[in-house]
C-alpha atoms as a PDB file:
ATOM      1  CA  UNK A   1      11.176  12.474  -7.197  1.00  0.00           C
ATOM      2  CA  UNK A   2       7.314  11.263  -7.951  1.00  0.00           C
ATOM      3  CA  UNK A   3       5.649   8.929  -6.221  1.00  0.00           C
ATOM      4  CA  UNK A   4       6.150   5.610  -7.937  1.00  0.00           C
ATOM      5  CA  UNK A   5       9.713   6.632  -8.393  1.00  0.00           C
ATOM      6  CA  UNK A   6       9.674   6.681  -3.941  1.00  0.00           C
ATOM      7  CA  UNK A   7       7.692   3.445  -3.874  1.00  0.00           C
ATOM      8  CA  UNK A   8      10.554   1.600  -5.342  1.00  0.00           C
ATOM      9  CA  UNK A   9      12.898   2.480  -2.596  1.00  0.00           C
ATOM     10  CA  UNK A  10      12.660  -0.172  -0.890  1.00  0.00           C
ATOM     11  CA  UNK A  11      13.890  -3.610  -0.209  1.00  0.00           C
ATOM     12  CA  UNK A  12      11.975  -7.014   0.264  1.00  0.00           C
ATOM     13  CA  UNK A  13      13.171  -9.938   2.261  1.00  0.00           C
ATOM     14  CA  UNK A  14      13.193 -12.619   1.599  1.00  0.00           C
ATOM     15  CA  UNK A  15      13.077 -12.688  -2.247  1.00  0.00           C
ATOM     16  CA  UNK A  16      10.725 -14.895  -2.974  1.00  0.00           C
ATOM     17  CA  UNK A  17       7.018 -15.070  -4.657  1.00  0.00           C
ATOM     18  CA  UNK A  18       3.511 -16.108  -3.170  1.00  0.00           C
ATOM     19  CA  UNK A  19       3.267 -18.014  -5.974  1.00  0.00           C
ATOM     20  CA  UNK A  20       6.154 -20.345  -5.261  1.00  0.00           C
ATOM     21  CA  UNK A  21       4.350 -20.703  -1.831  1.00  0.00           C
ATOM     22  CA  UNK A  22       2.142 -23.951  -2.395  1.00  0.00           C
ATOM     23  CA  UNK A  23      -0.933 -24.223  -0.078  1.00  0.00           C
ATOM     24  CA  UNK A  24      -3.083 -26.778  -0.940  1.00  0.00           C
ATOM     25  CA  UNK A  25      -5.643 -26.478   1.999  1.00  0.00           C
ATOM     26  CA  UNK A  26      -7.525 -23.081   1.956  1.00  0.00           C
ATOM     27  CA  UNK A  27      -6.322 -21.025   5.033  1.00  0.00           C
ATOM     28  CA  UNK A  28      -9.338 -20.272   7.458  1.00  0.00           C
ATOM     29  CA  UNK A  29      -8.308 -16.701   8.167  1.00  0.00           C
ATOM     30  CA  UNK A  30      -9.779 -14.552  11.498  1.00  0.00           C
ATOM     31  CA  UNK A  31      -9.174 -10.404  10.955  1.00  0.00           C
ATOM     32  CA  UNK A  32      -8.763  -8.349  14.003  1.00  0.00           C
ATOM     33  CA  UNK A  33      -8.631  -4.451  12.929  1.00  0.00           C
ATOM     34  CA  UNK A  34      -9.238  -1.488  14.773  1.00  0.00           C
ATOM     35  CA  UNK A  35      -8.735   1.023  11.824  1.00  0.00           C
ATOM     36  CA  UNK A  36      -9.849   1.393   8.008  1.00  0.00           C
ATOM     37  CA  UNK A  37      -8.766  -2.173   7.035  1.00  0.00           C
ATOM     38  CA  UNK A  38      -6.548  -1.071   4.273  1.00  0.00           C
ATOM     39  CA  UNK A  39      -4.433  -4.489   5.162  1.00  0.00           C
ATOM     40  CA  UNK A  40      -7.807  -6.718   5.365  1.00  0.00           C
ATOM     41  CA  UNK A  41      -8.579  -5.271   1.805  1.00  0.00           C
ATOM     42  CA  UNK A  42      -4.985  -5.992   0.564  1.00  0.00           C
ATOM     43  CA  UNK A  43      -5.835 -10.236   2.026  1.00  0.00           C
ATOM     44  CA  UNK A  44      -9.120  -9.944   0.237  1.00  0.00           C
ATOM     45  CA  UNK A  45      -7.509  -9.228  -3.005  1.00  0.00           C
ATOM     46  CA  UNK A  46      -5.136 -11.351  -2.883  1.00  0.00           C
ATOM     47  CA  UNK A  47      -7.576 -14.173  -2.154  1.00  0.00           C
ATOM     48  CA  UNK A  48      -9.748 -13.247  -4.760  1.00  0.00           C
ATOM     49  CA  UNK A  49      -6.946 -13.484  -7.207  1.00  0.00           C
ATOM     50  CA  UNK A  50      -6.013 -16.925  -6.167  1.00  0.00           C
ATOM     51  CA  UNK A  51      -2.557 -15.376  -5.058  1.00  0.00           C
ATOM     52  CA  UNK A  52      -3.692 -16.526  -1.424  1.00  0.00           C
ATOM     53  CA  UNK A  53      -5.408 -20.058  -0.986  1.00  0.00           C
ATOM     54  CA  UNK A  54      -7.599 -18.705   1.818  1.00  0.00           C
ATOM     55  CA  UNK A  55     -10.617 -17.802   3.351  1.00  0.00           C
ATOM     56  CA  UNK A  56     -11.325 -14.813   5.158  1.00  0.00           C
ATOM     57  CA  UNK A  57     -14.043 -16.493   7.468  1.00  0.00           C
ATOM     58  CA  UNK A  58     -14.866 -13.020   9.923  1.00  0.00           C
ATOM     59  CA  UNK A  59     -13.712  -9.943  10.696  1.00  0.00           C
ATOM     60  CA  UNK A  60     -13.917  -8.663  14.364  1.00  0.00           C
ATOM     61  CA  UNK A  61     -13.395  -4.353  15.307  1.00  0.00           C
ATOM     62  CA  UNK A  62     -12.632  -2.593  18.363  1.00  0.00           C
ATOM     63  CA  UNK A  63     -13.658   0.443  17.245  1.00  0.00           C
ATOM     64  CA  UNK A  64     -17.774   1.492  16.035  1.00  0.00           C
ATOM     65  CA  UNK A  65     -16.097   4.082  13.589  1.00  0.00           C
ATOM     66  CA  UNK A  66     -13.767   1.593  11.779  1.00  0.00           C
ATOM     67  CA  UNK A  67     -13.812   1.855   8.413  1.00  0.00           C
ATOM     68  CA  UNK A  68     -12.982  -1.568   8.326  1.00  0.00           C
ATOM     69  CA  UNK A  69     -16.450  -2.855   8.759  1.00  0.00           C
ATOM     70  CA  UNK A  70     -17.271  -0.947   5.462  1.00  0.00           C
ATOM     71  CA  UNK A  71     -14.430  -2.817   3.370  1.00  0.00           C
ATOM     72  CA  UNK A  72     -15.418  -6.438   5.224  1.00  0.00           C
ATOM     73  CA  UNK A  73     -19.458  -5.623   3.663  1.00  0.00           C
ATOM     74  CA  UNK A  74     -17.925  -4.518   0.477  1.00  0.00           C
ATOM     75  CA  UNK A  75     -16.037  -8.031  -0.116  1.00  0.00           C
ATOM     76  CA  UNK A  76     -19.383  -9.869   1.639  1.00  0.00           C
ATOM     77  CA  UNK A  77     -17.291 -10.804   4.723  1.00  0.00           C
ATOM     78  CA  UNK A  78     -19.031 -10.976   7.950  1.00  0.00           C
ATOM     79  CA  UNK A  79     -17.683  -8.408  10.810  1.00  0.00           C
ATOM     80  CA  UNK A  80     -18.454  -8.633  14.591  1.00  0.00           C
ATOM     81  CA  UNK A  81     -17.958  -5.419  16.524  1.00  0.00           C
ATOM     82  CA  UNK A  82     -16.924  -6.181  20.092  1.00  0.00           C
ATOM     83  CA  UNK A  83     -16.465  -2.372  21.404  1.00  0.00           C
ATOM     84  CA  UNK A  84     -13.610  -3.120  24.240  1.00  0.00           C
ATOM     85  CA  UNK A  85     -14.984   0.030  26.147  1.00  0.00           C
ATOM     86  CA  UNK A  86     -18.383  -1.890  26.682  1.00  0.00           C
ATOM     87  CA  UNK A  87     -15.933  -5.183  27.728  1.00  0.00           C
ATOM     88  CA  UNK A  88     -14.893  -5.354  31.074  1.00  0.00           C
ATOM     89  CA  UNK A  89     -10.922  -6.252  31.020  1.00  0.00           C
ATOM     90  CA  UNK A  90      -8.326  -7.715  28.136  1.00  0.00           C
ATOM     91  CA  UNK A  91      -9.090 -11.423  28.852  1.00  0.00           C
ATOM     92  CA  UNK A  92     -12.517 -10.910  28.760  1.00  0.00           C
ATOM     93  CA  UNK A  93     -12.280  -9.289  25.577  1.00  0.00           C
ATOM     94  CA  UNK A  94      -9.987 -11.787  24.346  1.00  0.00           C
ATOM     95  CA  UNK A  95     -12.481 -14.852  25.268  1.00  0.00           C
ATOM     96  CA  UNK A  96     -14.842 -13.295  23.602  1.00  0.00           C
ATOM     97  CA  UNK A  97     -12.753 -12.947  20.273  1.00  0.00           C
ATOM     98  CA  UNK A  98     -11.834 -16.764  20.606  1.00  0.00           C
ATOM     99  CA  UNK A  99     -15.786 -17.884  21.147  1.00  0.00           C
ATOM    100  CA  UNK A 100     -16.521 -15.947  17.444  1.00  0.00           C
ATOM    101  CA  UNK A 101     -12.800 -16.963  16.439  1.00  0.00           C
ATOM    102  CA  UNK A 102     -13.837 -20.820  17.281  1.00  0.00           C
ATOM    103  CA  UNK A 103     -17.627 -20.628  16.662  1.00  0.00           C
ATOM    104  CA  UNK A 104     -16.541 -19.441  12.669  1.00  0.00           C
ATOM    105  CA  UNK A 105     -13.484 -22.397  12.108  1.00  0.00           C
ATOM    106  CA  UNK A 106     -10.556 -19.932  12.441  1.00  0.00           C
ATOM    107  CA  UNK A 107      -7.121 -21.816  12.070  1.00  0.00           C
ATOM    108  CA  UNK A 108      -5.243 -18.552  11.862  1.00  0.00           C
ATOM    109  CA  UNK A 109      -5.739 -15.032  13.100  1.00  0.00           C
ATOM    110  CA  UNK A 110      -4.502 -11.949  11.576  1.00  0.00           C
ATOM    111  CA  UNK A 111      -4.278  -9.155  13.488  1.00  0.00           C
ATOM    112  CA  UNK A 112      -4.223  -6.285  10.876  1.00  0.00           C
ATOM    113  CA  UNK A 113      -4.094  -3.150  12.442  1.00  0.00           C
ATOM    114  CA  UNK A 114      -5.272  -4.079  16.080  1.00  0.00           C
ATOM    115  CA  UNK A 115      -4.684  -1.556  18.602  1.00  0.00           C
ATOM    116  CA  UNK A 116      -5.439  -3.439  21.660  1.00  0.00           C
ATOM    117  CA  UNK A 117      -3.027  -5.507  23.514  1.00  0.00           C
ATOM    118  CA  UNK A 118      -3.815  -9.209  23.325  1.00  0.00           C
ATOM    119  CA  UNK A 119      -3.596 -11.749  26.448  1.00  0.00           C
ATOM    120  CA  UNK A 120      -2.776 -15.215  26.676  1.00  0.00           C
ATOM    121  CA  UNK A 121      -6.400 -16.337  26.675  1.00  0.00           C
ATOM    122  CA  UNK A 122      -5.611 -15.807  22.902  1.00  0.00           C
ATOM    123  CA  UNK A 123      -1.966 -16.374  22.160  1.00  0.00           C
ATOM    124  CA  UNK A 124      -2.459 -19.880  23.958  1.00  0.00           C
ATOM    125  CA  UNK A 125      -5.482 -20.566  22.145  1.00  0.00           C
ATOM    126  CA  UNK A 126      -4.247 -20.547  18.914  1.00  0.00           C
ATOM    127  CA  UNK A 127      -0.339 -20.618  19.896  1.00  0.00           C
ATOM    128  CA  UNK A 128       1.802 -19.608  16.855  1.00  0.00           C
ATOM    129  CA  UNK A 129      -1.184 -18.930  15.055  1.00  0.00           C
ATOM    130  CA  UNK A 130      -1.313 -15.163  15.882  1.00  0.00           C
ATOM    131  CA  UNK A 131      -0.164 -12.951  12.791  1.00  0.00           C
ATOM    132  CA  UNK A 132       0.862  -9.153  13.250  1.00  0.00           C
ATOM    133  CA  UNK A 133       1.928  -6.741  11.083  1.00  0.00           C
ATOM    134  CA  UNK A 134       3.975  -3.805  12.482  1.00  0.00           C
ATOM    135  CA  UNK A 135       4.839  -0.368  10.804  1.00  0.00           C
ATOM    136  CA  UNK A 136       8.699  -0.423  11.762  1.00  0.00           C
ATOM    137  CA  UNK A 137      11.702  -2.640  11.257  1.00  0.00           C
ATOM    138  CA  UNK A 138      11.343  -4.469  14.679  1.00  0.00           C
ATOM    139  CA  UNK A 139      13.026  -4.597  17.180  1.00  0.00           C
ATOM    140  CA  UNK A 140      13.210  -1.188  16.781  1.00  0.00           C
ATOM    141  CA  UNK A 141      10.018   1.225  17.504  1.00  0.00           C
ATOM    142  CA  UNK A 142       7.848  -1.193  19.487  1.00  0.00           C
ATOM    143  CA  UNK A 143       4.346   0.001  20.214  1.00  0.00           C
ATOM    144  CA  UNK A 144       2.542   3.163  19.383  1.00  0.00           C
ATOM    145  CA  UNK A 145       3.254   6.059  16.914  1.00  0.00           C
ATOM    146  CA  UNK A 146       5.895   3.819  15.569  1.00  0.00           C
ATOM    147  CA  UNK A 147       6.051   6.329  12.438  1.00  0.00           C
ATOM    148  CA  UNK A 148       7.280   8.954  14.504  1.00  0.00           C
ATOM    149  CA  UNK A 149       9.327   7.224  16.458  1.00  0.00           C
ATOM    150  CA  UNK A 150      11.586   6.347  13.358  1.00  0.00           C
ATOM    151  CA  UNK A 151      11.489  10.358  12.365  1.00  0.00           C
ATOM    152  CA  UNK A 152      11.935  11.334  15.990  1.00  0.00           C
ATOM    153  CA  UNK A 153      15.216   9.036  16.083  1.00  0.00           C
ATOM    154  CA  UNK A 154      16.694  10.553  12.797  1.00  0.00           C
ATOM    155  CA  UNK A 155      17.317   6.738  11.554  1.00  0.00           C
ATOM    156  CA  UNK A 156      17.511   6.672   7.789  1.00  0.00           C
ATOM    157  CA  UNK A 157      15.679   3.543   7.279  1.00  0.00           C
ATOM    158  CA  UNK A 158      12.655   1.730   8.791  1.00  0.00           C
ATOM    159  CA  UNK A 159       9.541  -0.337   7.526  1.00  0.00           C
ATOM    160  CA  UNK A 160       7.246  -2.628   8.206  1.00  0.00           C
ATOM    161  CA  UNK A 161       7.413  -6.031  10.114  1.00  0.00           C
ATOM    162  CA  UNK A 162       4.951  -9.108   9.914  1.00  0.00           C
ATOM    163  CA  UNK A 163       5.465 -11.648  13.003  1.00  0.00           C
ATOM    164  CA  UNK A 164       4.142 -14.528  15.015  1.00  0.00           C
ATOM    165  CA  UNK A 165       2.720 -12.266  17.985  1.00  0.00           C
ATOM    166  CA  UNK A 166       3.866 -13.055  21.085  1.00  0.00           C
ATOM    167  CA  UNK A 167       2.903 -11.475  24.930  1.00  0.00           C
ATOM    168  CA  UNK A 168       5.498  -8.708  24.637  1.00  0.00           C
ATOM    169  CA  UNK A 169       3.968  -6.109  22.398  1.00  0.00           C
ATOM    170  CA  UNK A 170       5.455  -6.498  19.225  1.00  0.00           C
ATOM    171  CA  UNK A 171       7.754  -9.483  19.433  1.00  0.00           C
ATOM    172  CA  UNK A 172       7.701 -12.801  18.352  1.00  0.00           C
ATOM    173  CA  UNK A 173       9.221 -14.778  15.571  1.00  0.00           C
ATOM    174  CA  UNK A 174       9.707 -12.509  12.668  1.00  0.00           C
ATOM    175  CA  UNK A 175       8.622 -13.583   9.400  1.00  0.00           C
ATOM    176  CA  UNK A 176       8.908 -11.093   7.004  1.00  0.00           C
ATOM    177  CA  UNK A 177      10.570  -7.304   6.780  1.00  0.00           C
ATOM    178  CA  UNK A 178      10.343  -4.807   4.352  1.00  0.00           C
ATOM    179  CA  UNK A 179      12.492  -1.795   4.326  1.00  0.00           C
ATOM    180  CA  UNK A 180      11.510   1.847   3.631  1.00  0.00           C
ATOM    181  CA  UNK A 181      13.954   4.830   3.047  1.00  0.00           C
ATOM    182  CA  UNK A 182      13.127   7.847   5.206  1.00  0.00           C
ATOM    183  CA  UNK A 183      13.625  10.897   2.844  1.00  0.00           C
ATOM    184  CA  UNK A 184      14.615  14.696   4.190  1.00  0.00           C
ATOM    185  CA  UNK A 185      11.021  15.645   3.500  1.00  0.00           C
ATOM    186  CA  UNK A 186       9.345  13.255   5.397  1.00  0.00           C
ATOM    187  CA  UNK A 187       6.107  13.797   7.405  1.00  0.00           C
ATOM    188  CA  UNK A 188       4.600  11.040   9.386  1.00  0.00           C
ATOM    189  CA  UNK A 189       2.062  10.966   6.938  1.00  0.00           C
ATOM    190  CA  UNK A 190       3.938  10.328   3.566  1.00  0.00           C
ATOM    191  CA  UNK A 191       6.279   7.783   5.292  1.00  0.00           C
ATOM    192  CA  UNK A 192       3.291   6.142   6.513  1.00  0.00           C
ATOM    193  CA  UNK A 193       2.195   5.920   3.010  1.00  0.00           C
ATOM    194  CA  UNK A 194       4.979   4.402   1.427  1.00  0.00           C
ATOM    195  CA  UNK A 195       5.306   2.484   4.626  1.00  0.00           C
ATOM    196  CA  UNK A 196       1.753   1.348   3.973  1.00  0.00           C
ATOM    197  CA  UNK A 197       2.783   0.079   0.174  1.00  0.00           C
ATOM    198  CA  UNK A 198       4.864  -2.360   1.559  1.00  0.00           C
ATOM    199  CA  UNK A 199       2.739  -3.549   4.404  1.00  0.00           C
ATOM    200  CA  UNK A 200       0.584  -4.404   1.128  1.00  0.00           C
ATOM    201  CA  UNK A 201       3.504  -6.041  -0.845  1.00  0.00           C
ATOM    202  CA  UNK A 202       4.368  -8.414   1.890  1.00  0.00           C
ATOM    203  CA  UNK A 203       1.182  -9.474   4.302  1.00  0.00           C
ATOM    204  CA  UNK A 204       0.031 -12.172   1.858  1.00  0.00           C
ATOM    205  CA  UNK A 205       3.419 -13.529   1.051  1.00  0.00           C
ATOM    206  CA  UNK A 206       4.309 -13.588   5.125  1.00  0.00           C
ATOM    207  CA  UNK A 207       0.688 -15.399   6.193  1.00  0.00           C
ATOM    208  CA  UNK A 208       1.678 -18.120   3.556  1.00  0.00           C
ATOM    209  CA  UNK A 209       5.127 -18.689   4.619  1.00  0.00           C
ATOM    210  CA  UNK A 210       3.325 -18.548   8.462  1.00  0.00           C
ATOM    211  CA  UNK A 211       1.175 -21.669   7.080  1.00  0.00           C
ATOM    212  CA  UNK A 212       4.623 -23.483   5.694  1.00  0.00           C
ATOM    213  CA  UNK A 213       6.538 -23.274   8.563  1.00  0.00           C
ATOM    214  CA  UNK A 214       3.828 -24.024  11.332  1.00  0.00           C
ATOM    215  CA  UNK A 215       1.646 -26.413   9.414  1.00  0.00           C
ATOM    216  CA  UNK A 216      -1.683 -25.684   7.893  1.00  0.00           C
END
């Protein structure tokens, strides 16, 4: 079996477009990554496109070796590094994402790959306005090394889960799934990988039905 022929083992919920998803305001989107952005790129696209009536208005990293901050230059986005080893405690941290969140006109924020646990200084600030995106079928896997968790287990499916973040690590309303096959041959790698196609497929379709069913 060849790649594309694996891609397409999968199954999207619920079936329906992101262009049946009218938004007539532009969304004013705030990215929080801690990795290579791969999910910020897939928002920019989409944007760019006109799939996505938004804006991505900053990008702020955790980490000085994100990769991230390479892809937010590339699509002229402006990125803030606040390093959370140089920040004294999560609520300070957090305060400090909400006075650059605020400061740029952020009505939603994204967190797309953010490996630091968030506080209520943020999740009250912009209550149901917090957007995750998860690699496993949630509830199942919470947290860390989610990948491996699902090969660990021996399940034969898992995938990726975009929610309304909540203070429990990786609950909250659930907005939109997408479900991956895990073959016999899987490393944590390639099931990352095709885990990673659908994290792509359905981030732009989830923010927008975020921005129907809370309000714009």
């Amino acid at each position: 079996m060849n790649k594309s022929e694996k891609d397409k083992l999968s199954v999207i919920s619920p079936a329906i477009e992101l262009k049946d998803i009218k938004i007539e305001k532009p969304l004013r989107l705030g990215v929080m990554a801690s990795g290579s952005g791969t999910n910020m790129e897939t928002l920019a696209s989409a944007i760019e496109s006109g799939s996505l009536n938004a804006v991505i208005r900053v990008v702020i990293y955790n980490n000085p070796d994100a990769k991230v901050a390479q892809r937010a230059e590339k699509w002229g986005i402006p990125a803030v590094l606040l390093d959370h080893r140089q920040i004294k405690g999560r609520e300070a941290l957090d305060r400090a994402i909400v006075e650059i969140l605020r400061k740029e006109g952020v009505d939603w924020v994204i967190m797309a790959g953010w490996m630091r646990i968030v506080t209520p200084v943020l999740l009250q600030a912009y209550a149901d306005r917090v957007i995750n995106i998860h690699p496993s079928l949630l509830p199942s896997f919470k947290g860390i090394r989610a990948v491996e968790q699902a090969l660990e287990a021996g399940v034969k499916i898992t995938g990726c889960t975009v929610h309304i973040a909540r203070q429990e690590v990786d609950s909250g309303p659930i907005l939109m799934q997408a479900a991956v096959p895990i073959l016999d041959d899987d490393t944590p790698e390639t099931l990352h990988e095709r885990i990673q196609v659908q994290e792509h497929r359905i981030f732009p379709l989830a923010i927008a039905l975020a921005a129907r069913k809370f309000g714009v």
